[in-house]
N, C-alpha and C. Protein backbone atom coordinates (compact mmCIF):
# COMPACT_ATOMS: atom_id res chain seq x y z
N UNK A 1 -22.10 0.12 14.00
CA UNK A 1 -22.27 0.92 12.79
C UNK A 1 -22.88 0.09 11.67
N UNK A 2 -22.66 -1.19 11.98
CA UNK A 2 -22.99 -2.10 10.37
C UNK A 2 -25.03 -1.86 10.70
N UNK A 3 -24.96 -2.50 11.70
CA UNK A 3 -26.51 -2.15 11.82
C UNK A 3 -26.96 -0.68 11.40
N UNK A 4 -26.55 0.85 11.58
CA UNK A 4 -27.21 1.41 11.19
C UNK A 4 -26.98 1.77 9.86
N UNK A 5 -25.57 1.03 9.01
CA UNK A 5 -25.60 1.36 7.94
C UNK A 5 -26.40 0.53 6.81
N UNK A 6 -26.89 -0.36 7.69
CA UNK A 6 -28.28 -1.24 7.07
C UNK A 6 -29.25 -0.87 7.04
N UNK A 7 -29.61 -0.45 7.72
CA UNK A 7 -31.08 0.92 8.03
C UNK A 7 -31.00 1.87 6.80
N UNK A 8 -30.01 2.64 6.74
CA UNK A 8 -29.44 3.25 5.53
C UNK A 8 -29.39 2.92 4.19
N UNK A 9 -29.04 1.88 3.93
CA UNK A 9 -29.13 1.45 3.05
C UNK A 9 -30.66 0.88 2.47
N UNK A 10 -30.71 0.37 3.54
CA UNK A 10 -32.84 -0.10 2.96
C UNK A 10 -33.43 1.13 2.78
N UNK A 11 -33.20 2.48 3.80
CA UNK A 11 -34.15 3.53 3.99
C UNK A 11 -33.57 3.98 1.85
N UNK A 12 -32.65 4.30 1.46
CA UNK A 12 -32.31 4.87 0.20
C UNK A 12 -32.43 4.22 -0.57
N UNK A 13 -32.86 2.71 -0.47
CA UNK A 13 -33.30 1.43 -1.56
C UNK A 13 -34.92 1.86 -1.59
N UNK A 14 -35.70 2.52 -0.50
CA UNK A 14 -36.85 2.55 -0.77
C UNK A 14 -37.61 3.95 -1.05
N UNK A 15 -36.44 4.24 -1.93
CA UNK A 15 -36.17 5.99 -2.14
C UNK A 15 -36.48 7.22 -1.01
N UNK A 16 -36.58 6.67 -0.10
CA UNK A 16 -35.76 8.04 0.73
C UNK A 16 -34.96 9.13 0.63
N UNK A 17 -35.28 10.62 0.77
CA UNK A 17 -34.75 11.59 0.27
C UNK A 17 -33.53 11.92 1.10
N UNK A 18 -32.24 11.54 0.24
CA UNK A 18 -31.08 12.13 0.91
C UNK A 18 -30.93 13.55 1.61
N UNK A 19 -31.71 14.53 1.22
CA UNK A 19 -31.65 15.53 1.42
C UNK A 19 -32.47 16.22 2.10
N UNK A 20 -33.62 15.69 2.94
CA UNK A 20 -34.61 15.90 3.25
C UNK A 20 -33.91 16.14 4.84
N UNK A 21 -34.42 17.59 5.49
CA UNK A 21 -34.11 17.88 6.53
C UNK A 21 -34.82 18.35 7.47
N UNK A 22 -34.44 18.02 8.64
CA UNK A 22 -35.58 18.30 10.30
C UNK A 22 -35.69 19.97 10.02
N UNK A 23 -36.46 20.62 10.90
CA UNK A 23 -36.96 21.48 11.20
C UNK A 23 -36.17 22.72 11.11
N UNK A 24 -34.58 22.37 11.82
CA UNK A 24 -33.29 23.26 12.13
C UNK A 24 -32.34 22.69 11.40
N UNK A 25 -32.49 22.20 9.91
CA UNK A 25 -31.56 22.33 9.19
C UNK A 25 -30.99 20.81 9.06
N UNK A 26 -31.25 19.56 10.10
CA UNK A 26 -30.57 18.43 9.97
C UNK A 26 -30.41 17.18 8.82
N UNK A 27 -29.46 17.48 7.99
CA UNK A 27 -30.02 16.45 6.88
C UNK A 27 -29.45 15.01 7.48
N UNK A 28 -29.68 13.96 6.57
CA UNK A 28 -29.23 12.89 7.08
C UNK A 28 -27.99 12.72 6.83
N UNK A 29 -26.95 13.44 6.18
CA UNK A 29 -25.80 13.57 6.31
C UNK A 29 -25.34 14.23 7.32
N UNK A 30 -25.92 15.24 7.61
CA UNK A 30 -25.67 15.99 8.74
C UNK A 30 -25.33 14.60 9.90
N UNK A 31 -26.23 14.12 10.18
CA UNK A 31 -26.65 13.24 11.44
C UNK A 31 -25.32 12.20 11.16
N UNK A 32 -25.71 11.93 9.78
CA UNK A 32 -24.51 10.59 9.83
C UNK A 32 -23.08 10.86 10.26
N UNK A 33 -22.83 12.21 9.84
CA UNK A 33 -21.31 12.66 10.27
C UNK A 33 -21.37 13.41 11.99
N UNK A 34 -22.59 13.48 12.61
CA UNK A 34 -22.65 14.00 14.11
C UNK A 34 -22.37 12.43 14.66
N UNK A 35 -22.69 11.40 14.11
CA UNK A 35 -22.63 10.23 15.33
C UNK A 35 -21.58 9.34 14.19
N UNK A 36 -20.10 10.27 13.56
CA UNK A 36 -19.29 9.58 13.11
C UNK A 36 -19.87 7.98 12.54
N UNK A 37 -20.46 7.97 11.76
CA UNK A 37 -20.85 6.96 10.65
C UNK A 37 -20.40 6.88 9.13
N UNK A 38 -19.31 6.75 9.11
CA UNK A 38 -18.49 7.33 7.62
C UNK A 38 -19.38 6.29 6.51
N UNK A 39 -19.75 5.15 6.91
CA UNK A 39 -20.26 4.32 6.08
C UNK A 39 -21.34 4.77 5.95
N UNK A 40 -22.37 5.55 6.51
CA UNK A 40 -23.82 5.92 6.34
C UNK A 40 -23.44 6.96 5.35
N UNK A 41 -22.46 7.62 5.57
CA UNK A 41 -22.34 9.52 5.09
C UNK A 41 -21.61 9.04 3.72
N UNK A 42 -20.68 7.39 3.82
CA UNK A 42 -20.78 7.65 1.87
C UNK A 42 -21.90 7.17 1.45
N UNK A 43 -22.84 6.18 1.88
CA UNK A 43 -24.04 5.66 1.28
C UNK A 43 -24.88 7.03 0.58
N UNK A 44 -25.26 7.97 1.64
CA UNK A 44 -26.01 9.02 1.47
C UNK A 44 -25.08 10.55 0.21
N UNK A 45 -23.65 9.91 0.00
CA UNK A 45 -23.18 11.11 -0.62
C UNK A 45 -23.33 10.03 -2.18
N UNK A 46 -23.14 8.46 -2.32
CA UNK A 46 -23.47 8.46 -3.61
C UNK A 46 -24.77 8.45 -3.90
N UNK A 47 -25.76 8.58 -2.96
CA UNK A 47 -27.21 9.00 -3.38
C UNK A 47 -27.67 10.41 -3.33
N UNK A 48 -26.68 11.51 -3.65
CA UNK A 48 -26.53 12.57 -4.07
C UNK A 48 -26.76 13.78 -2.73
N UNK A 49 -26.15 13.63 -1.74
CA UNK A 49 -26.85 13.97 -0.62
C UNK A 49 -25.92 15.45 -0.85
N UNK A 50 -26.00 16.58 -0.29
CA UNK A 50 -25.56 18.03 -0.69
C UNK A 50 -24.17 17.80 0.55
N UNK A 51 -22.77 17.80 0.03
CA UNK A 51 -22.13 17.66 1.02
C UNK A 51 -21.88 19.27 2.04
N UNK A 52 -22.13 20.10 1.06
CA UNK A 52 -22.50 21.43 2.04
C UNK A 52 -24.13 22.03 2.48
N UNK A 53 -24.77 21.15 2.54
CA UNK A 53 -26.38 21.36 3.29
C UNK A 53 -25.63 21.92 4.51
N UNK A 54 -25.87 22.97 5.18
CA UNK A 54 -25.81 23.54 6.64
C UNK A 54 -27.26 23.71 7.57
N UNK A 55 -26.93 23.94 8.68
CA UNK A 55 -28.14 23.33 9.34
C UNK A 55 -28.46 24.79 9.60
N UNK A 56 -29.59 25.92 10.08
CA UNK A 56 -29.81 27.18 10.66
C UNK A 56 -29.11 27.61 10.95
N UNK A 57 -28.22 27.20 11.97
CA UNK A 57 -26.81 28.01 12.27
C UNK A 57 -25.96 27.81 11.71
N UNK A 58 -25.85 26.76 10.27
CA UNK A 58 -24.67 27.09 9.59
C UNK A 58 -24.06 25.89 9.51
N UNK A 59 -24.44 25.02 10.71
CA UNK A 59 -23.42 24.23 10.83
C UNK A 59 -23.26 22.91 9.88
N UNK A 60 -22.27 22.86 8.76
CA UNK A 60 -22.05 21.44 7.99
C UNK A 60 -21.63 20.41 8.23
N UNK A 61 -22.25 19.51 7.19
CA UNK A 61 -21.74 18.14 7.68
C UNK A 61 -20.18 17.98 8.29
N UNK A 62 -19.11 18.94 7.66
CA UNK A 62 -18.09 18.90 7.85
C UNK A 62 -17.33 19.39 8.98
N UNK A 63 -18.28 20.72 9.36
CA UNK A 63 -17.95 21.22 10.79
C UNK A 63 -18.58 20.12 11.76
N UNK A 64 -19.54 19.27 11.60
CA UNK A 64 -19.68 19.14 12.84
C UNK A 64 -18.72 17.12 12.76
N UNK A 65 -18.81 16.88 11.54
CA UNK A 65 -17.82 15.97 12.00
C UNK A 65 -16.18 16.36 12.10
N UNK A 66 -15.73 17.58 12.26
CA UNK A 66 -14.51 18.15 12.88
C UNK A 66 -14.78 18.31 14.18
N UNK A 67 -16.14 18.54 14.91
CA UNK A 67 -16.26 18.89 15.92
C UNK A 67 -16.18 17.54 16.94
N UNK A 68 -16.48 16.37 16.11
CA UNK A 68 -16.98 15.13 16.76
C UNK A 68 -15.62 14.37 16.78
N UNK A 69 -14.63 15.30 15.76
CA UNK A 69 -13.50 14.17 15.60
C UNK A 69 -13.47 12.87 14.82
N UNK A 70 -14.58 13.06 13.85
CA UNK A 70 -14.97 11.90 13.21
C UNK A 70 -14.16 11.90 11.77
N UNK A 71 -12.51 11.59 11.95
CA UNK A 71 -11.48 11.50 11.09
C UNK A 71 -12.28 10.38 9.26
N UNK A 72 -13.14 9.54 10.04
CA UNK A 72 -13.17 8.87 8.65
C UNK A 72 -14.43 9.85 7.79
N UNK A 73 -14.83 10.58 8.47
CA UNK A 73 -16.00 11.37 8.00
C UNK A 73 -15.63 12.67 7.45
N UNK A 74 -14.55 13.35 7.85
CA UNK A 74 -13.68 14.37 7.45
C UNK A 74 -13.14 14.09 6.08
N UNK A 75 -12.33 13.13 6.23
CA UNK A 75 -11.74 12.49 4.84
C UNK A 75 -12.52 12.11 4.03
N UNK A 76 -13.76 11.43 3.96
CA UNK A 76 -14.83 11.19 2.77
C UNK A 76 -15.33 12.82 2.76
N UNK A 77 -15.62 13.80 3.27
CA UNK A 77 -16.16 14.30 2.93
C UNK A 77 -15.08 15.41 1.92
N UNK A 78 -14.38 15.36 2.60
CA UNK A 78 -12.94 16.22 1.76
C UNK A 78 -12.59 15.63 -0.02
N UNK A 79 -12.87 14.11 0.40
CA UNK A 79 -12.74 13.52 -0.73
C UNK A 79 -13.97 13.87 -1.73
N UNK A 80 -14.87 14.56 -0.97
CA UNK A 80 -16.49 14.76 -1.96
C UNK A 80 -16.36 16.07 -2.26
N UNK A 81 -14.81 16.89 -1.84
CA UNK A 81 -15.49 18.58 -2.88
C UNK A 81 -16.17 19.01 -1.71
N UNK A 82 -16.38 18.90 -0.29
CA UNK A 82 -16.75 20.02 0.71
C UNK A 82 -15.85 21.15 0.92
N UNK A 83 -16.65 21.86 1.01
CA UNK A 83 -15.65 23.31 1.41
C UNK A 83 -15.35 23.50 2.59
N UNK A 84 -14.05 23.29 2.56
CA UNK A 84 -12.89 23.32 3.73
C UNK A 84 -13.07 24.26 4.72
N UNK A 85 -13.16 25.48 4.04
CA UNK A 85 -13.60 27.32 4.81
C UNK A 85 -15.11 27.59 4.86
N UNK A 86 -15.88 26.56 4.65
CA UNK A 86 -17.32 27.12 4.98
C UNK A 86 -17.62 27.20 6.16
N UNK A 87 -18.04 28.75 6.67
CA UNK A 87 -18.14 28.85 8.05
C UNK A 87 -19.71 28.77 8.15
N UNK A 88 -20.06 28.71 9.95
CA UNK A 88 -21.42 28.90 10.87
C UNK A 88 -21.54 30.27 10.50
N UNK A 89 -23.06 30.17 10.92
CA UNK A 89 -23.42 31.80 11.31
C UNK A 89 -22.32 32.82 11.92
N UNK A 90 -22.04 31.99 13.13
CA UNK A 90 -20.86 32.99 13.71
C UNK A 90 -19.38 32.61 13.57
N UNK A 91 -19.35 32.61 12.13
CA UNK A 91 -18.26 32.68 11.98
C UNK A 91 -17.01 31.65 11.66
N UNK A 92 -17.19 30.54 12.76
CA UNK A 92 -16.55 29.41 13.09
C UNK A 92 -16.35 28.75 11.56
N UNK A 93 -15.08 27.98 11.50
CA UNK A 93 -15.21 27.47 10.48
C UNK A 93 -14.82 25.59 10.77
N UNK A 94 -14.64 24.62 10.28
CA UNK A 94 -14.29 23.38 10.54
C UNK A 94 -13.15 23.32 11.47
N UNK A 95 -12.12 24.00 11.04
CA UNK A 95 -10.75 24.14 11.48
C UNK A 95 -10.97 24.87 12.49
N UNK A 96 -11.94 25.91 12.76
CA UNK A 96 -11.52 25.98 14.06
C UNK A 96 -12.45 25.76 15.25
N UNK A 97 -13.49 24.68 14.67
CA UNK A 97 -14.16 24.40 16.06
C UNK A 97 -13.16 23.40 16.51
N UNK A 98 -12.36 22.41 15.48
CA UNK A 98 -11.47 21.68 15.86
C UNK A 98 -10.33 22.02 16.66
N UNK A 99 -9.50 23.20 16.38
CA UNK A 99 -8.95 23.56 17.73
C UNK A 99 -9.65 24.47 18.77
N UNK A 100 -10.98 24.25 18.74
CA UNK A 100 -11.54 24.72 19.76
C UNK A 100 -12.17 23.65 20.68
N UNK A 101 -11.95 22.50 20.13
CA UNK A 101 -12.36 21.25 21.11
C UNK A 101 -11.24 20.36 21.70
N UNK A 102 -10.23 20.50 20.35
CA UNK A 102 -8.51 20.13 20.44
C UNK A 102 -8.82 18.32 20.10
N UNK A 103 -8.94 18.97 18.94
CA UNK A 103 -8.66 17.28 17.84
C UNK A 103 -7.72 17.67 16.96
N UNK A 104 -6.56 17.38 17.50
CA UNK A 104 -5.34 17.82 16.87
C UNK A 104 -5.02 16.90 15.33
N UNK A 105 -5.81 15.74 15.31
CA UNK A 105 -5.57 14.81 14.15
C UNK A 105 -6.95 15.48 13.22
N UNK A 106 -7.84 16.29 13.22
CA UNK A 106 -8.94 16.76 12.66
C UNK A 106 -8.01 17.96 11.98
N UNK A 107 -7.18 19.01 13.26
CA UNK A 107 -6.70 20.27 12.98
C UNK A 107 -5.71 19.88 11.49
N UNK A 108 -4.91 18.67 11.78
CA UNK A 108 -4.28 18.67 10.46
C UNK A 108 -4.32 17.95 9.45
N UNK A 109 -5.67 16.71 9.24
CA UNK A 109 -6.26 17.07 7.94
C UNK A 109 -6.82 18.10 7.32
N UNK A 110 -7.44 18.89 7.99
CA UNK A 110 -7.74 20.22 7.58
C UNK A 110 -6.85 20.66 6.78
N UNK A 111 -6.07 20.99 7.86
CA UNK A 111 -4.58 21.87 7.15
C UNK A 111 -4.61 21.93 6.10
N UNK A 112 -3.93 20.47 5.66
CA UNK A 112 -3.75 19.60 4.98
C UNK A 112 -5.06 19.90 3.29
N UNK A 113 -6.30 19.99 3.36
CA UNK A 113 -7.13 20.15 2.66
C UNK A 113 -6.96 22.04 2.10
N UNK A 114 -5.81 22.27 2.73
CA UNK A 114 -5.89 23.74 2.61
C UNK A 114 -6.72 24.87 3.24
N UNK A 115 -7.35 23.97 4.48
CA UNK A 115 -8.09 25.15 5.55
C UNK A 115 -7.57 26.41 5.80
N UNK A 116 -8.16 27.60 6.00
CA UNK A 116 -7.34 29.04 6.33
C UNK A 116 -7.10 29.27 7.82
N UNK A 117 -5.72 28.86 8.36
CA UNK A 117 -5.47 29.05 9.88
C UNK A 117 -5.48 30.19 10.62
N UNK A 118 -6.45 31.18 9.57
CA UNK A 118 -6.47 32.70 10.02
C UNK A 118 -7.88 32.91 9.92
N UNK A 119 -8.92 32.27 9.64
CA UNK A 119 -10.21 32.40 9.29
C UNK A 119 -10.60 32.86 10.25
N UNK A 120 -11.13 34.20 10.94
CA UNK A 120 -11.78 34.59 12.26
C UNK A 120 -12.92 34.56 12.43
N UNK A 121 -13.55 34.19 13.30
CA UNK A 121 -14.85 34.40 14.03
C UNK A 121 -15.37 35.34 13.87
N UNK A 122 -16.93 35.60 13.97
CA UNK A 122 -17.28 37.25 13.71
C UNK A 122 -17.11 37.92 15.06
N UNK A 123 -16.40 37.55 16.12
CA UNK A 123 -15.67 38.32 17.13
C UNK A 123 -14.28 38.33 17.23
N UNK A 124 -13.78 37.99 15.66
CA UNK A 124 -12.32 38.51 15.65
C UNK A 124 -11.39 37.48 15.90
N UNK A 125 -11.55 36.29 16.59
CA UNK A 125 -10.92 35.12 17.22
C UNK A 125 -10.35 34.28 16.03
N UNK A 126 -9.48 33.80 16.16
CA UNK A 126 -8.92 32.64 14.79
C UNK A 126 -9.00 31.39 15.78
N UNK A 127 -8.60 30.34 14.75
CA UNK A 127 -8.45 29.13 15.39
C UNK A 127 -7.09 28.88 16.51
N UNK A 128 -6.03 29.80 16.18
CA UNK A 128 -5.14 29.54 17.08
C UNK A 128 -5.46 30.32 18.43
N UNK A 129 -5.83 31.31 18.31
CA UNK A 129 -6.27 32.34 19.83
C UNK A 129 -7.07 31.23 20.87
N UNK A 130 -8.29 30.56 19.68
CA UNK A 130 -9.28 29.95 20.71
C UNK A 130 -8.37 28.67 21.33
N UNK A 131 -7.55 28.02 20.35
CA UNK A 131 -6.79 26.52 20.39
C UNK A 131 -5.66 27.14 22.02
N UNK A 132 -5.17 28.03 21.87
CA UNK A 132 -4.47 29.31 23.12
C UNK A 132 -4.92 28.91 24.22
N UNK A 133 -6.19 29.51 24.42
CA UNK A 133 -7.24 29.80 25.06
C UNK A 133 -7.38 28.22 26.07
N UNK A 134 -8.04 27.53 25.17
CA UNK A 134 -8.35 26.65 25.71
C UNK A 134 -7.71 25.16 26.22
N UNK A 135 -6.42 26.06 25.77
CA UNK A 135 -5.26 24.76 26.73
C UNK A 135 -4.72 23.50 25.60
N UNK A 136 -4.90 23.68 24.20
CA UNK A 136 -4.94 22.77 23.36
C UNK A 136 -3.22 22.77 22.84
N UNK A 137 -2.17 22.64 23.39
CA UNK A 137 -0.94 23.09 22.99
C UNK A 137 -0.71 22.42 21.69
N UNK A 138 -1.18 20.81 21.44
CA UNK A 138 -0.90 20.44 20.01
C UNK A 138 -1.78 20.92 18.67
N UNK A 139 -2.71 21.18 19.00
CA UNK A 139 -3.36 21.92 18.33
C UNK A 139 -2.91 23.61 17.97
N UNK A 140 -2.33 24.21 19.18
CA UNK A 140 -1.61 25.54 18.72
C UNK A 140 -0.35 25.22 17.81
N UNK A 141 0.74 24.36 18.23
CA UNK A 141 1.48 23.61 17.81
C UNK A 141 1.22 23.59 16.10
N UNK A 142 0.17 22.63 15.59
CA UNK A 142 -0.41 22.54 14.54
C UNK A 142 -0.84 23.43 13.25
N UNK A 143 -1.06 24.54 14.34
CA UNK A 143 -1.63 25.80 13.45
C UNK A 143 -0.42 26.72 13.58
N UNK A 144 0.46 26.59 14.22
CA UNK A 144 1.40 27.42 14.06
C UNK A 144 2.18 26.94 12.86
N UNK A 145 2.38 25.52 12.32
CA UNK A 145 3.26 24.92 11.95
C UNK A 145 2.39 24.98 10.08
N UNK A 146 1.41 25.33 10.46
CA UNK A 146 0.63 25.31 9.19
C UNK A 146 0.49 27.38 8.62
N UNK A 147 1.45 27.83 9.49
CA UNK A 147 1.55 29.53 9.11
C UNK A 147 0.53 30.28 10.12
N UNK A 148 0.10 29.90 10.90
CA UNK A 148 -1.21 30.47 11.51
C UNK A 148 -0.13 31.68 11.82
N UNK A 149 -1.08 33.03 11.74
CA UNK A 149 -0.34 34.17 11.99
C UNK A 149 -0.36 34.53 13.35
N UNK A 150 0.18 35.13 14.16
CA UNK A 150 0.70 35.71 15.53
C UNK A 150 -0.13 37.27 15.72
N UNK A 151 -0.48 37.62 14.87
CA UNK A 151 -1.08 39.29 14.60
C UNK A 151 -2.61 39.49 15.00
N UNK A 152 -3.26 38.24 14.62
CA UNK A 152 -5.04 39.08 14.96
C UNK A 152 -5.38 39.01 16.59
N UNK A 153 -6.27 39.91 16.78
CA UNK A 153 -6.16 39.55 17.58
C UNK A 153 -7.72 39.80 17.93
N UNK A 154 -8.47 39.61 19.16
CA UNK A 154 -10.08 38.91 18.98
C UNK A 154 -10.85 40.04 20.29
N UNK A 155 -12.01 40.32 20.13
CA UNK A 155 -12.53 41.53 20.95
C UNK A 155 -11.74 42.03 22.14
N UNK A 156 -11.09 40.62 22.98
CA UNK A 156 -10.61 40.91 24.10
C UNK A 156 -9.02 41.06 24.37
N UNK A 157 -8.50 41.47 23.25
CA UNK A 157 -7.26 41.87 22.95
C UNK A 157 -6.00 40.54 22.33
């Protein structure tokens, strides 16, 4: 990581646009929090980088370092004023791609930041149905313990 947070650092010493993004939405925050680089993603947030830039489908720096499990990238970014409940296109929000991959230490900083353990998918699904679903018991565990409700329930009953 020190090496690419040197890259980083020269690329924004030689004014490089924090905010400047690929084709489908990727800013370089984006990237820094997909390959868990907490040191790149604060370099790029005190050079004003948008901590909610989403990529075409939605996806933020914050969902996708919940998705990656990238705990030190979660916490700086929580610490920067990201929005906890900003969902994807479809729906998904941080919290629950996290118990949809079952990073049970992601599921409860979230919490913790005040994530909504009822936030549904635009097919009706919450984070605990999918966390259910996919065999994640500490993660159901988690969201139960954080109020997740027992009631919605998602296209397929």
């Amino acid at each position: 990581e020190e090496a690419s947070a040197d890259a980083c650092r020269l690329l924004l010493l030689s004014k490089a646009q924090p905010n400047l993004a690929t084709s489908d939405g990727q800013t370089p925050l984006y990237v820094a929090c997909r390959v868990g680089s907490a040191v790149c993603a604060h370099l790029l947030i005190m050079a004003k980088a948008r901590v909610g830039a989403a990529t075409k489908a939605g996806f933020s720096p914050l969902y996708i370092a919940s998705q990656k499990g990238s705990l030190d990238c979660i916490s700086l970014l929580l610490a920067s004023k990201a929005d906890v409940n900003q969902r994807a296109n479809d729906g998904r929000s941080p919290l629950y791609i996290s118990a949809e991959v079952g990073v049970t230490s992601a599921v409860h900083l979230l919490v913790k930041a005040k994530a909504d353990p009822d936030a549904q998918r635009n097919d009706n699904s919450t984070p605990l149905i999918t966390a259910s679903y996919m065999g994640h018991s500490s993660c159901v565990a988690a969201l139960l313990d954080a109020g997740a409700s027992l009631e919605p329930r998602d296209e397929d009953g």
